[in-house]
N, C-alpha and C. Protein backbone atom coordinates (compact mmCIF):
# COMPACT_ATOMS: atom_id res chain seq x y z
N UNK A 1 100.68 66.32 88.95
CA UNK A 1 99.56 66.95 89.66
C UNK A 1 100.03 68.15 90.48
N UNK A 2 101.10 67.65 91.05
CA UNK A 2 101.94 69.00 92.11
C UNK A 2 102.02 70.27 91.25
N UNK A 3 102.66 69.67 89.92
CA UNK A 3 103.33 71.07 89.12
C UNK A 3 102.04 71.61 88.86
N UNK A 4 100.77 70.80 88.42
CA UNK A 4 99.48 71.94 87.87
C UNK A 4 99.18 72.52 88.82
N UNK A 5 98.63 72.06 90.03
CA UNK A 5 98.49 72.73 91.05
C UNK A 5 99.54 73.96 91.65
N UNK A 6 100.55 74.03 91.47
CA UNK A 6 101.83 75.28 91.82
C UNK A 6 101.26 76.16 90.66
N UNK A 7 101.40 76.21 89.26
CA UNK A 7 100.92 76.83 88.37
C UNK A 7 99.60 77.52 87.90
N UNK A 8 98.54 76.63 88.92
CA UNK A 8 97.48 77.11 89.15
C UNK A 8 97.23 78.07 89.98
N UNK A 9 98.13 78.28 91.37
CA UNK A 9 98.09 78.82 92.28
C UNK A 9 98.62 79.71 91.49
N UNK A 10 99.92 79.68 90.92
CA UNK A 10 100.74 80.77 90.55
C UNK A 10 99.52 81.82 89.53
N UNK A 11 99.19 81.49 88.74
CA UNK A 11 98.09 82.20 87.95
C UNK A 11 96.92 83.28 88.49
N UNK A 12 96.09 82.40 89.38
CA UNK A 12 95.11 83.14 90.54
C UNK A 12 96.07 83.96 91.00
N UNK A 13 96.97 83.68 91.81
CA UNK A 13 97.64 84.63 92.62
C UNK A 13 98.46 85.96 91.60
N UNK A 14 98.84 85.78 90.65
CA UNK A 14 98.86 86.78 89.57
C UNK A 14 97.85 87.65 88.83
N UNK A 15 96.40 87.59 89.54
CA UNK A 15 95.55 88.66 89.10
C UNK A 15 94.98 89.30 89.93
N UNK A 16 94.82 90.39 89.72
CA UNK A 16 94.85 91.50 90.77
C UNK A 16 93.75 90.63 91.41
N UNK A 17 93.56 91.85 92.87
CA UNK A 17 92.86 91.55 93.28
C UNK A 17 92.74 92.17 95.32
N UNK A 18 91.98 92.09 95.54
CA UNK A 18 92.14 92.82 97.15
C UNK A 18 93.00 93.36 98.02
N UNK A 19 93.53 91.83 98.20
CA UNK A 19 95.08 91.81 98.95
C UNK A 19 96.26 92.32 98.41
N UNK A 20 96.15 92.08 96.67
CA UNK A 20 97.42 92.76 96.22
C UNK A 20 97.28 93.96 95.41
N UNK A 21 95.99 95.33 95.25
CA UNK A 21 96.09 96.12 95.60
C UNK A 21 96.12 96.73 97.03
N UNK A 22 95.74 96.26 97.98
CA UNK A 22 95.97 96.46 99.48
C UNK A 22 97.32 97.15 99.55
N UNK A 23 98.17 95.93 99.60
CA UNK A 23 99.64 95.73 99.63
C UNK A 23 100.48 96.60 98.91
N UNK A 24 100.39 97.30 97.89
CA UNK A 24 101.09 97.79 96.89
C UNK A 24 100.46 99.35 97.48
N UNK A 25 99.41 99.58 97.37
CA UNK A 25 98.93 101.11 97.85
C UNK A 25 99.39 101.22 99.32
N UNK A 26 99.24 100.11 100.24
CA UNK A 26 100.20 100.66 101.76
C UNK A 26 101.47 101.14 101.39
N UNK A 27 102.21 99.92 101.01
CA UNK A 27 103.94 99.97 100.88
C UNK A 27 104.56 101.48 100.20
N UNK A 28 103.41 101.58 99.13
CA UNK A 28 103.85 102.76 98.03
C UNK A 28 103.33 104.22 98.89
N UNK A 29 102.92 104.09 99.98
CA UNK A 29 102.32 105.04 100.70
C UNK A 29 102.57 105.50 102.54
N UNK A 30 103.04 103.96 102.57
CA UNK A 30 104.11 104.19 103.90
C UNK A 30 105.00 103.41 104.34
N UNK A 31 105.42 102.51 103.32
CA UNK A 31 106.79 101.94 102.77
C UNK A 31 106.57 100.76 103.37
N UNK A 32 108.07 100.28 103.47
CA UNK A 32 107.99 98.70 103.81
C UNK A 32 107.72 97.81 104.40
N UNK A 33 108.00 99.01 105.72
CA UNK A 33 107.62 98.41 106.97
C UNK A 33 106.59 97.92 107.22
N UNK A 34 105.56 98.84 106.56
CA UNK A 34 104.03 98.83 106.83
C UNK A 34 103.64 97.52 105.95
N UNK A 35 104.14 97.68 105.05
CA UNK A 35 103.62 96.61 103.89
C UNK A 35 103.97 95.18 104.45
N UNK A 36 105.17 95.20 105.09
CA UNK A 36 105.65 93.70 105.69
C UNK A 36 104.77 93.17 106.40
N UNK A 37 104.56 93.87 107.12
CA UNK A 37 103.43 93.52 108.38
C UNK A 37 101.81 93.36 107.84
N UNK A 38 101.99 94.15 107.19
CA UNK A 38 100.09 93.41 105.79
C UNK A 38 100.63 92.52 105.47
N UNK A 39 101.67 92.19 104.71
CA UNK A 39 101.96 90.72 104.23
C UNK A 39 101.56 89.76 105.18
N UNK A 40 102.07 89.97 106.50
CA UNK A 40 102.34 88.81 107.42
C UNK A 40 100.92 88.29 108.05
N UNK A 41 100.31 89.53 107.70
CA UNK A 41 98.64 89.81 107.90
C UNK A 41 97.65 88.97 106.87
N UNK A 42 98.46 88.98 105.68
CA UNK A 42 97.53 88.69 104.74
C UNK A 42 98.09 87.09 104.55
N UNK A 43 99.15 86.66 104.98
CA UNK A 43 99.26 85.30 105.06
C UNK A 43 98.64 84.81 105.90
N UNK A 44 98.17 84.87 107.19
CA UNK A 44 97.49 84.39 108.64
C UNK A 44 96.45 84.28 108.00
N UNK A 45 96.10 85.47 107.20
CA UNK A 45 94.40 85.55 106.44
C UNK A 45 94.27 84.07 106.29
N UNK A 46 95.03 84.16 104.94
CA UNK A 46 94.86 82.97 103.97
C UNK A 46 95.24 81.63 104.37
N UNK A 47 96.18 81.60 105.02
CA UNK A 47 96.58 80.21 106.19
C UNK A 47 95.02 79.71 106.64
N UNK A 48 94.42 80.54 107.65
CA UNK A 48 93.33 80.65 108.30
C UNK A 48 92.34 79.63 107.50
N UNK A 49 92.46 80.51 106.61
CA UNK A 49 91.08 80.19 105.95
C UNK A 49 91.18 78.93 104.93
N UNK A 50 92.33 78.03 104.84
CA UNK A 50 92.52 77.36 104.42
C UNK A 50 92.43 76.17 105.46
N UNK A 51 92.77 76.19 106.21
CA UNK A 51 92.93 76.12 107.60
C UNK A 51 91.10 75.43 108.01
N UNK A 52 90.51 76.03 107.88
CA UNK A 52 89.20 76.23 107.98
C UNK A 52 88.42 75.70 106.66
N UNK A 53 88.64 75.69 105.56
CA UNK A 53 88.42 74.66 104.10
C UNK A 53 88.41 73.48 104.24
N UNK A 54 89.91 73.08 104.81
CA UNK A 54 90.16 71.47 105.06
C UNK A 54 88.80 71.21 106.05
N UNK A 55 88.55 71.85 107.46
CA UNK A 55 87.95 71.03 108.12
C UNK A 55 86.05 71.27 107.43
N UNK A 56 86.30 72.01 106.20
CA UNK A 56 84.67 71.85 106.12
C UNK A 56 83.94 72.93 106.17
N UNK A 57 84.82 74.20 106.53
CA UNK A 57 83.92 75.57 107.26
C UNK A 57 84.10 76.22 105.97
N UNK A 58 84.94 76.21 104.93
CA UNK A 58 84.56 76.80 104.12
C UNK A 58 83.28 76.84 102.84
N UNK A 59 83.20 75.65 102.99
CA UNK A 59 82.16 74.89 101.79
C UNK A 59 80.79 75.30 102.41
N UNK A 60 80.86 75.85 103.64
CA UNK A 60 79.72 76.11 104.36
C UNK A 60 79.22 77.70 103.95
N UNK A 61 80.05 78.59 103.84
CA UNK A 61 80.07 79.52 103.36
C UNK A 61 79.84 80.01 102.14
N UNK A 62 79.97 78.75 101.01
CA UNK A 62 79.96 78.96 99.34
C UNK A 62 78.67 78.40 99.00
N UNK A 63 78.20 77.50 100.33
CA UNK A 63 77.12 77.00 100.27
C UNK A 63 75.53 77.76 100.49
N UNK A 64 76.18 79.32 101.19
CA UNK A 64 74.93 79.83 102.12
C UNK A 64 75.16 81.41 101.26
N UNK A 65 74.17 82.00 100.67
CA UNK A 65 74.28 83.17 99.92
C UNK A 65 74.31 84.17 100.81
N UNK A 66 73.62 84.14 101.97
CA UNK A 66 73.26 84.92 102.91
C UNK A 66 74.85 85.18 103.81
N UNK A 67 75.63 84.18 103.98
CA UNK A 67 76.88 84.47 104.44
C UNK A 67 77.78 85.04 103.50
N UNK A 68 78.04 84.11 102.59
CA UNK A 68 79.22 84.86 101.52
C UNK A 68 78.56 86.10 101.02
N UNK A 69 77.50 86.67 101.25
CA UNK A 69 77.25 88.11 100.59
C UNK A 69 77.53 89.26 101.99
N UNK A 70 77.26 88.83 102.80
CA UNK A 70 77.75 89.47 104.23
C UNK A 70 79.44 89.28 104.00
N UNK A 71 80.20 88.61 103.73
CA UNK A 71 81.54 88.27 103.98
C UNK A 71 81.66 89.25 102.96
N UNK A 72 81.56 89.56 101.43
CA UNK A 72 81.40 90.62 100.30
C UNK A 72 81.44 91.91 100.69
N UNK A 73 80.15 91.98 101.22
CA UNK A 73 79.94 93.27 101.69
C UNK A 73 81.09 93.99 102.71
N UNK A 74 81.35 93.27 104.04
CA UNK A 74 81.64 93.73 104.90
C UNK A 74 83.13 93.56 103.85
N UNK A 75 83.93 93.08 103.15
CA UNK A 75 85.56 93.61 102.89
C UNK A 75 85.34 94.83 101.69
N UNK A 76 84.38 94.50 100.91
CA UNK A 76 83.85 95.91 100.20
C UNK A 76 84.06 96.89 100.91
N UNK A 77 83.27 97.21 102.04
CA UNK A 77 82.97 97.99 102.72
C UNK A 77 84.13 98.68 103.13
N UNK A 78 84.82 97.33 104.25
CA UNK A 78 86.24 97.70 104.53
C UNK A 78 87.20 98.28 104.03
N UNK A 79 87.29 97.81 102.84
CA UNK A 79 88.38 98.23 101.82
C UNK A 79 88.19 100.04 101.46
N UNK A 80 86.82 100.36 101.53
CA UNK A 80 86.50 101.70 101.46
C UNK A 80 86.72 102.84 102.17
N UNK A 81 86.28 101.88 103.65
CA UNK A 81 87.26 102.40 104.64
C UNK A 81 88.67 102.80 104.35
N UNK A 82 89.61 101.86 104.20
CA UNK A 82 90.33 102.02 104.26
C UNK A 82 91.02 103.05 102.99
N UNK A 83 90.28 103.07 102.01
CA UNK A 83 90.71 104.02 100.81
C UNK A 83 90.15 105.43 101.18
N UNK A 84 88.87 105.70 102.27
CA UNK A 84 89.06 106.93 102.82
C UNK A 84 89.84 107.52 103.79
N UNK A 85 90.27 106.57 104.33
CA UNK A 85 91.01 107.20 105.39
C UNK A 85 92.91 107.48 104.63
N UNK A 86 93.08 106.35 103.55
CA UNK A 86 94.29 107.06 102.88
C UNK A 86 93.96 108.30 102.24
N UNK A 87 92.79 108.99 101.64
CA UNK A 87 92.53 109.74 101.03
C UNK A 87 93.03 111.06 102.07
N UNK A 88 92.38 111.04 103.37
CA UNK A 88 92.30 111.89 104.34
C UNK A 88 94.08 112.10 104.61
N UNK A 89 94.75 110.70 104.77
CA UNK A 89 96.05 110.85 105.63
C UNK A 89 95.88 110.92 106.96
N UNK A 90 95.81 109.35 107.04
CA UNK A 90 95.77 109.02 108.61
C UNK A 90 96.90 109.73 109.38
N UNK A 91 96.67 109.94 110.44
CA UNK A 91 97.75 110.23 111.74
C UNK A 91 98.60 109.18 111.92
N UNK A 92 98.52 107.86 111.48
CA UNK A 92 99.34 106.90 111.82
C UNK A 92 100.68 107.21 111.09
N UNK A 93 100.49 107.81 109.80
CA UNK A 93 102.13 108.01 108.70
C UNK A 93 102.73 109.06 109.35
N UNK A 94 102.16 110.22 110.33
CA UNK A 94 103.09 111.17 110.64
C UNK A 94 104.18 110.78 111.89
N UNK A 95 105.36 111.73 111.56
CA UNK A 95 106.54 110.86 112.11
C UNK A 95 106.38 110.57 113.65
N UNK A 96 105.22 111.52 114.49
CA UNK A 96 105.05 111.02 115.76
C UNK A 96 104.52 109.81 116.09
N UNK A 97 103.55 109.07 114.99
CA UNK A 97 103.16 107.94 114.84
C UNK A 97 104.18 107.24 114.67
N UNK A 98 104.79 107.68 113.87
CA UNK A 98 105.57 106.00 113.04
C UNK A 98 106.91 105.53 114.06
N UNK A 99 107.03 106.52 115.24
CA UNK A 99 107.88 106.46 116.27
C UNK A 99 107.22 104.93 116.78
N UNK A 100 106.09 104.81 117.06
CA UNK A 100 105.65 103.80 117.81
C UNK A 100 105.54 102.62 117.11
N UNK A 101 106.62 102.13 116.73
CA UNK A 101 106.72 100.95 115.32
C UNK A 101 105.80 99.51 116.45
N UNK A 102 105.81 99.17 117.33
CA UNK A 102 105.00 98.03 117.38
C UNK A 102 103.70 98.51 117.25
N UNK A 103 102.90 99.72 118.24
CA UNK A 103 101.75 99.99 117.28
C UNK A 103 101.33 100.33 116.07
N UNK A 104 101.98 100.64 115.45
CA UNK A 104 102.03 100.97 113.75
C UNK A 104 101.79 99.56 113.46
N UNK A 105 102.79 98.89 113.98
CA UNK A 105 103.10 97.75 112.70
C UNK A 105 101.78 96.58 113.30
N UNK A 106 101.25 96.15 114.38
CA UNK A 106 100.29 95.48 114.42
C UNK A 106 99.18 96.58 113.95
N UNK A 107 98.77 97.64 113.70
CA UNK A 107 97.76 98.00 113.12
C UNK A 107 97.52 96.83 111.57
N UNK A 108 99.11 97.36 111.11
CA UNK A 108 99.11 97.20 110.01
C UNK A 108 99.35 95.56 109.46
N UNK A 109 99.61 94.90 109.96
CA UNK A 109 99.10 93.75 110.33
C UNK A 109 97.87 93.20 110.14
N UNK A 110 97.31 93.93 111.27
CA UNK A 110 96.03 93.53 111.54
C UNK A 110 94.54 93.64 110.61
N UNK A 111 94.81 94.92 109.91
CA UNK A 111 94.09 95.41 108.49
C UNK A 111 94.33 94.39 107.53
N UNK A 112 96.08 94.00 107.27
CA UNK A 112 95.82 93.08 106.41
C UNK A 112 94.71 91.54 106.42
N UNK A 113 95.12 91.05 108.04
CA UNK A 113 94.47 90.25 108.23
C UNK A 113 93.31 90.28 108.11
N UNK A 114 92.55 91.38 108.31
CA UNK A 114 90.82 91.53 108.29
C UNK A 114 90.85 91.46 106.40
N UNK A 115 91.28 91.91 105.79
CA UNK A 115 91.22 92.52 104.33
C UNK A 115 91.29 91.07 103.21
N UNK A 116 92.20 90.11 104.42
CA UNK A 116 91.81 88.42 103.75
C UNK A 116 91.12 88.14 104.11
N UNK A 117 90.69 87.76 105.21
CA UNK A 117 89.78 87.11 105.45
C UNK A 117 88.06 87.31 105.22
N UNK A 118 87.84 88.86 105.35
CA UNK A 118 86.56 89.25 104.75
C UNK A 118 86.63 89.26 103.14
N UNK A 119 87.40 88.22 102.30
CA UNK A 119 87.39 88.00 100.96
C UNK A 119 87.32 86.74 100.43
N UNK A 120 86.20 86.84 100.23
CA UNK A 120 85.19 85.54 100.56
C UNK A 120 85.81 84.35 99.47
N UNK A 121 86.30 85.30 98.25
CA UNK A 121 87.12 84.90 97.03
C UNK A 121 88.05 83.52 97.48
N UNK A 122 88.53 84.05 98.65
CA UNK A 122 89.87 82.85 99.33
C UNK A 122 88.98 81.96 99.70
N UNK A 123 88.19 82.05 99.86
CA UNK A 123 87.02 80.58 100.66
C UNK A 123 87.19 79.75 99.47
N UNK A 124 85.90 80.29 98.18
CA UNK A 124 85.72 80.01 96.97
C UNK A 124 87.03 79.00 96.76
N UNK A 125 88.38 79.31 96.69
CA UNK A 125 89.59 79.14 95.93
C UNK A 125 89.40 77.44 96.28
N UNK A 126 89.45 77.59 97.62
CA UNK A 126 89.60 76.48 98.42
C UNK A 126 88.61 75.05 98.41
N UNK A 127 87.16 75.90 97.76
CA UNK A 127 86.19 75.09 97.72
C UNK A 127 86.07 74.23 96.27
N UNK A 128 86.33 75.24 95.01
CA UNK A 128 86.13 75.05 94.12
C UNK A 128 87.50 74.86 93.14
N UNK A 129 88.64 75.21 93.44
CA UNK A 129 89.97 74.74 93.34
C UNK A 129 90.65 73.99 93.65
N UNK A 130 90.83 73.52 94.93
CA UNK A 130 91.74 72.69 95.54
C UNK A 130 91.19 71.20 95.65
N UNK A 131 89.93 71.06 95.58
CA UNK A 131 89.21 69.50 95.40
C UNK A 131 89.92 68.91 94.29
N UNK A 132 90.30 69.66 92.71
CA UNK A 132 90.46 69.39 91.72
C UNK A 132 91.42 68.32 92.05
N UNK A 133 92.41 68.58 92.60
CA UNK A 133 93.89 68.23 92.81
C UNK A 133 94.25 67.65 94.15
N UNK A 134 93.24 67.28 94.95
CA UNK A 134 93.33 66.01 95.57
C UNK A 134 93.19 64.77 95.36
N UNK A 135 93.12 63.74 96.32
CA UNK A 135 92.95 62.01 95.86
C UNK A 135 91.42 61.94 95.48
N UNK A 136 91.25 61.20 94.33
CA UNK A 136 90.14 61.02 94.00
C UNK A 136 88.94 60.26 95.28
N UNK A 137 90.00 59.67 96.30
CA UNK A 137 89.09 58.79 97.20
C UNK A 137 90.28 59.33 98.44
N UNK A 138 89.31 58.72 99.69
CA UNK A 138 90.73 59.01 100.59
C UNK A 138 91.43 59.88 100.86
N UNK A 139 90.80 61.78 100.42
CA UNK A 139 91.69 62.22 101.08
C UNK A 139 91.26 62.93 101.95
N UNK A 140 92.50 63.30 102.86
CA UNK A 140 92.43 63.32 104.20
C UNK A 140 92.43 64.90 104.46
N UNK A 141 92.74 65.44 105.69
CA UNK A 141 92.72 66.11 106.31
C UNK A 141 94.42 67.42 105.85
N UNK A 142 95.32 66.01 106.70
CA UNK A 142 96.43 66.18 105.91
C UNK A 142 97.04 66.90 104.56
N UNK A 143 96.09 66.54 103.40
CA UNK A 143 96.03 66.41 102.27
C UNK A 143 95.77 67.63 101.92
N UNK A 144 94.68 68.24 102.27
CA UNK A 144 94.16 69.72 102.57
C UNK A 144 95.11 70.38 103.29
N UNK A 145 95.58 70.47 104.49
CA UNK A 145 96.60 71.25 105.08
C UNK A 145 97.88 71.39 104.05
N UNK A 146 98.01 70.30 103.19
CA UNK A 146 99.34 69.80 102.44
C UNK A 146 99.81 71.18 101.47
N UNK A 147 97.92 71.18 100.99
CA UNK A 147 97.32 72.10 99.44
C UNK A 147 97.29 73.68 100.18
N UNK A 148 97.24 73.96 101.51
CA UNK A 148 97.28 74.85 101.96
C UNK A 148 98.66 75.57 102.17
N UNK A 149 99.55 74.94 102.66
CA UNK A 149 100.55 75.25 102.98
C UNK A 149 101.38 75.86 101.40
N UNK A 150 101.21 75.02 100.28
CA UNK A 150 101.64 75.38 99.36
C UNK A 150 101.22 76.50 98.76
N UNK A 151 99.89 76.87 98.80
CA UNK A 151 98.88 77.71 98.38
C UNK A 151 99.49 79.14 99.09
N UNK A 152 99.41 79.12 100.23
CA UNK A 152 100.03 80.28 101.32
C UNK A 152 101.40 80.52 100.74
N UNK A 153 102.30 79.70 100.51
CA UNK A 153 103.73 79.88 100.02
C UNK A 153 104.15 81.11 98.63
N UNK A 154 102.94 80.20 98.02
CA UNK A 154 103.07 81.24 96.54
C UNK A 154 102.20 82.69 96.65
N UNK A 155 101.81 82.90 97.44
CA UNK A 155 100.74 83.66 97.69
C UNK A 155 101.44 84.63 97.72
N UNK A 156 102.39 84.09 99.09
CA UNK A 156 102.87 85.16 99.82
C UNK A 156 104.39 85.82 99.25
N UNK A 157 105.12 84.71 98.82
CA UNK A 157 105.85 85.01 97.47
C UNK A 157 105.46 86.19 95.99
N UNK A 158 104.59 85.95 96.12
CA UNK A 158 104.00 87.19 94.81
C UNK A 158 103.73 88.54 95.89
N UNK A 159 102.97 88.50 96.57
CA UNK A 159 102.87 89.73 97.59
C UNK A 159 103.84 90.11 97.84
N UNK A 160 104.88 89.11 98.55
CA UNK A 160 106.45 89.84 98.76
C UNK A 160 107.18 90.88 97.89
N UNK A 161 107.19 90.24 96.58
CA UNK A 161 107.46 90.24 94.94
C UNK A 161 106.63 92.16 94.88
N UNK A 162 105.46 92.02 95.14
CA UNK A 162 104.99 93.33 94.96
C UNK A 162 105.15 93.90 95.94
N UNK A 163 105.18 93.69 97.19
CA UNK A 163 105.85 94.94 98.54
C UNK A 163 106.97 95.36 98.41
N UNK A 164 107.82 94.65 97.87
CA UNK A 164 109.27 95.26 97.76
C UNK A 164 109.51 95.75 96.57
N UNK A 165 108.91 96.00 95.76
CA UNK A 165 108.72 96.30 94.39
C UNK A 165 107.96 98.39 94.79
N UNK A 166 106.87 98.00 95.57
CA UNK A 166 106.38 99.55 95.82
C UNK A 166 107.41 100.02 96.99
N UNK A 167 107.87 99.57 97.67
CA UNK A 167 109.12 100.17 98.47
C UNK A 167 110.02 101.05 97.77
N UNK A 168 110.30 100.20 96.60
CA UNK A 168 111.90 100.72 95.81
C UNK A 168 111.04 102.74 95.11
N UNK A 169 109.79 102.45 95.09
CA UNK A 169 108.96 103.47 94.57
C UNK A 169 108.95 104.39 96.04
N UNK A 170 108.83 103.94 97.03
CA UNK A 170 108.01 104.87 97.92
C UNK A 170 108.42 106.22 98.10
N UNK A 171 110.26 106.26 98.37
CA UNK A 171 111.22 107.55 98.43
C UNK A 171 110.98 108.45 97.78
N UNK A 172 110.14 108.14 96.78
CA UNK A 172 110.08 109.10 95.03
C UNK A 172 108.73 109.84 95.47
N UNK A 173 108.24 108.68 95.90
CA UNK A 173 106.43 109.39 95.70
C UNK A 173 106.22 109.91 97.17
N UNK A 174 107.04 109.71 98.07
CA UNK A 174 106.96 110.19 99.44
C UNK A 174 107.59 111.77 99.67
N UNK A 175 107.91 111.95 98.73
CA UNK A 175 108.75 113.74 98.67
C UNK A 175 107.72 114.48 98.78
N UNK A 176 108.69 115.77 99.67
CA UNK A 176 107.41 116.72 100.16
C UNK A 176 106.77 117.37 98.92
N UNK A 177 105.65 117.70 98.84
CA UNK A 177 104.76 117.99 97.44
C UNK A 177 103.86 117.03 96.72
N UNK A 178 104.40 115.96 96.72
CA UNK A 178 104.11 114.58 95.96
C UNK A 178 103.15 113.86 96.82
N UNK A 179 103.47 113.67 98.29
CA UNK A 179 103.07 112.96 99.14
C UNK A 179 101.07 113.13 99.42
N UNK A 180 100.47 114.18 98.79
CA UNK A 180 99.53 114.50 99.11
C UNK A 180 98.87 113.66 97.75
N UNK A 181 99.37 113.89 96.77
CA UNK A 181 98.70 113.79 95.17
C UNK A 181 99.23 112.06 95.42
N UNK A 182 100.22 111.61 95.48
CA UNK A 182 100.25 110.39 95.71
C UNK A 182 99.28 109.30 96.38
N UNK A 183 98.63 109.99 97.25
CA UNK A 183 98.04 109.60 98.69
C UNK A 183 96.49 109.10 98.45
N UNK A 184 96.17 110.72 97.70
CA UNK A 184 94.68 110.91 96.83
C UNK A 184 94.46 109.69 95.70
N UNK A 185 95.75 109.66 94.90
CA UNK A 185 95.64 108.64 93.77
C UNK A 185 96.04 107.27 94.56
N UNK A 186 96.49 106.72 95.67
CA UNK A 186 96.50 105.27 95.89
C UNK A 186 94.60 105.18 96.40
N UNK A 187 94.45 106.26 96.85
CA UNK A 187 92.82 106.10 97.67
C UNK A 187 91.85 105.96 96.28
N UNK A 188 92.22 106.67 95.52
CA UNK A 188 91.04 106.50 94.62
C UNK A 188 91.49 105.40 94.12
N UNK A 189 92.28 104.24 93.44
CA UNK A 189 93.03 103.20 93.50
C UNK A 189 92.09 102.25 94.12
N UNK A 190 92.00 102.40 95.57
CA UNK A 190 91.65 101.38 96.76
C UNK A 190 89.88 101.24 96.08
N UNK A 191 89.38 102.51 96.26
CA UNK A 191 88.20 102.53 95.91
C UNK A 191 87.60 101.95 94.35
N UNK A 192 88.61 102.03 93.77
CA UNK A 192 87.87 101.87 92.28
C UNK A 192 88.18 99.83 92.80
N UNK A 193 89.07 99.52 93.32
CA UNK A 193 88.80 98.03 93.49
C UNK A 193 87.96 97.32 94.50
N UNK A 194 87.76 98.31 95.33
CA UNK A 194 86.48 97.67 96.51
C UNK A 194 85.50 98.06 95.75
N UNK A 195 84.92 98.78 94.90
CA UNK A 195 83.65 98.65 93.96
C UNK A 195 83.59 97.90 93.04
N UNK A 196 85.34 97.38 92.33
CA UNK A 196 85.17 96.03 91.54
C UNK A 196 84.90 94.67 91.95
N UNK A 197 85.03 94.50 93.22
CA UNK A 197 84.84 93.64 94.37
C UNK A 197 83.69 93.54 94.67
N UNK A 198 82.63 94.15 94.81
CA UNK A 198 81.75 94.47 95.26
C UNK A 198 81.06 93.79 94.28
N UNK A 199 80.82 94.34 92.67
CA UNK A 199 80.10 93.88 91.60
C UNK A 199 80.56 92.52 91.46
N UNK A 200 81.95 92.01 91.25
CA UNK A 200 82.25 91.60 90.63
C UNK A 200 82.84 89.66 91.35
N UNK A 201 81.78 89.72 92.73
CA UNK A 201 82.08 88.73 93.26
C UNK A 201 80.79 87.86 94.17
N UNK A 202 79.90 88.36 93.10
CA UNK A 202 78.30 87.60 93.41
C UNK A 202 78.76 86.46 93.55
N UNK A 203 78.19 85.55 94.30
CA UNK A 203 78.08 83.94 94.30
C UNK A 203 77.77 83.10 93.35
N UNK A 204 79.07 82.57 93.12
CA UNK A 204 78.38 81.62 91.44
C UNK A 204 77.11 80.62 91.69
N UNK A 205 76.71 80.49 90.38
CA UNK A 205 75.09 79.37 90.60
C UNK A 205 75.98 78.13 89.50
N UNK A 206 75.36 77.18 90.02
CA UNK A 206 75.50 76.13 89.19
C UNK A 206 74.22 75.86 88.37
């Protein structure tokens, strides 16, 4: 049961998707540092909200159209945000910014964290995935935290896997000339997946 469940996780967590274009367009756009700190962002996300499954708050959410389409919207939204403002070239990447590494890096943090958690997708996972592979009777609380903890592990393992992966890229695409056309193409990037997000994460009907 353990191994389907690791393999299951491993799968989901291998298709694109919010957090791991997020992650790959920061890192590849203002390297590692930045990307570490979305990681660490986008694990709290998903901790959280797993976190919040076990005790019941998520099923509440998959349950109510009116919430999970607000939760949709608003990381849609977000995510757009955030693919305009890479488009523009925030003030945060220039080197007077990036002097201030604890504000940099809880920004960047902190985006990640909003960017899980307004993805309503991670609720879903929890509601409609993780029941599979609990005790048929009897399970607990525990049991859920158990499925969480593992869930977060691989998660964040594949994200890692791709932050340090657009790092080894960033030096290349960060050269003066490049850095503008690079910047434009992670934004249009961001955007073409917060509009796949958008369509592509109506509330299932039974």
């Amino acid at each position: 049961m353990l191994t389907s469940y690791l393999a299951t996780v491993l799968l989901i967590e291998l298709t694109p998707g919010p957090n791991m274009a997020y992650l790959a367009a920061l890192t590849l756009g203002a390297g590692r540092k930045a990307g570490l700190a979305a990681l660490a962002g986008v694990a709290l996300g998903l901790a959280l909200i797993g976190v919040a499954a076990a005790a019941g708050l998520a099923a509440l959410v998959a349950a109510s159209p009116m919430i999970w389409n607000a939760l949709r919207w608003a990381g849609g939204l977000y995510m757009l945000y955030l693919a305009w403002e890479t488009w523009r070239g925030e003030a945060e990447t220039s080197p007077a910014q990036t002097r201030a590494f604890d504000d940099s890096t809880l920004r960047y943090f902190s985006r990640g964290l909003i960017t899980n958690i307004l993805n309503p997708k991670a609720a879903l996972f929890y509601v409609a995935i993780v029941p599979r592979f609990l005790p048929k009777q009897g399970a607990t609380l525990a049991d859920g935290l158990v499925m969480t903890g593992i869930s977060v592990f691989v998660a964040t393992a594949v994200h890692l896997a791709i932050v340090m992966l657009a790092a080894q890229m960033h030096p290349l695409l960060s050269q003066p000339g490049r850095m503008e056309r690079t910047r434009h193409g992670l934004a249009i990037g961001l955007a073409g997946i917060a509009i796949w997000f958008l369509l592509a994460t109506d509330l299932p009907t039974t």
